[in-house]
Protein backbone atom coordinates (compact mmCIF):
# COMPACT_ATOMS: atom_id res chain seq x y z
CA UNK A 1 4.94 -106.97 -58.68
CA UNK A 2 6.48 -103.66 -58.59
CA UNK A 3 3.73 -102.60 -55.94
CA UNK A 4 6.39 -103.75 -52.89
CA UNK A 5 3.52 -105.88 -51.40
CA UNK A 6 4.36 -109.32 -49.50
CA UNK A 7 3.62 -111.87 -52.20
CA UNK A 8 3.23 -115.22 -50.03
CA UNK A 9 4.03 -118.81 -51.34
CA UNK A 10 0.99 -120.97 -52.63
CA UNK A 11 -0.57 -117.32 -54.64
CA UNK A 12 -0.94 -117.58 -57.88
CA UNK A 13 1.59 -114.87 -58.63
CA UNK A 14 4.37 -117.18 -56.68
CA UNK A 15 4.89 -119.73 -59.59
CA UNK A 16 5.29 -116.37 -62.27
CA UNK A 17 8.17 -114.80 -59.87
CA UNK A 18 9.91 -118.03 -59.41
CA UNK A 19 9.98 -117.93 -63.56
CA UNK A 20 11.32 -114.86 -63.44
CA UNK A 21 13.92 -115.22 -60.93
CA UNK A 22 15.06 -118.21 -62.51
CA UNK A 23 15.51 -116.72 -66.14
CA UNK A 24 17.33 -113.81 -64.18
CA UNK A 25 19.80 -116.27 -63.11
CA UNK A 26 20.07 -118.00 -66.56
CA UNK A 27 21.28 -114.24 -67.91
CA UNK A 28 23.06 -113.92 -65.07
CA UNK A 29 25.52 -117.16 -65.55
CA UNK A 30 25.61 -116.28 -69.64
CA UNK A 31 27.49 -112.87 -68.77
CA UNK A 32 29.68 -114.49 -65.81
CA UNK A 33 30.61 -117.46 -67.22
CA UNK A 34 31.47 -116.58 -71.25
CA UNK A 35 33.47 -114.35 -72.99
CA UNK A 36 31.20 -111.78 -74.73
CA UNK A 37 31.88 -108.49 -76.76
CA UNK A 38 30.53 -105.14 -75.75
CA UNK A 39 27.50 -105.09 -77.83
CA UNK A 40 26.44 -108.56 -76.42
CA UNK A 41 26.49 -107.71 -72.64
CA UNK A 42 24.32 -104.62 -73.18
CA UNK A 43 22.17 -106.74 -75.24
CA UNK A 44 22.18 -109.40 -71.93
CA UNK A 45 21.88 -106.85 -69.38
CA UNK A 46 19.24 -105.24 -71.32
CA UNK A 47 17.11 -108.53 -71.56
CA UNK A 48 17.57 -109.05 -67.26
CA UNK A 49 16.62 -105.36 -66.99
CA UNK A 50 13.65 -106.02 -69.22
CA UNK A 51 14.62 -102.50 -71.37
């Protein structure tokens, strides 16, 4: 995916970035919408960076 080619609907990668996308904007809303300490949001931000 990191390749920067055109991945069109219907491949069978399509369904895995949707996924992906989708659990980005789960982590996403967690840090936006809840208090959290320091130690928490670099935890979050590291799982939507994948590090």
């Amino acid at each position: 995916m990191n390749s920067g080619d055109v991945i069109p609907g219907g491949s069978p990668i399509h369904p895995i970035m949707h996924e992906l996308s989708q659990e980005a904007i789960r982590i996403t809303m967690e840090i936006n919408n809840a208090y959290h300490k320091h130690d928490e949001i670099i935890a979050l931000r590291s799982e939507l960076n994948g590090t």
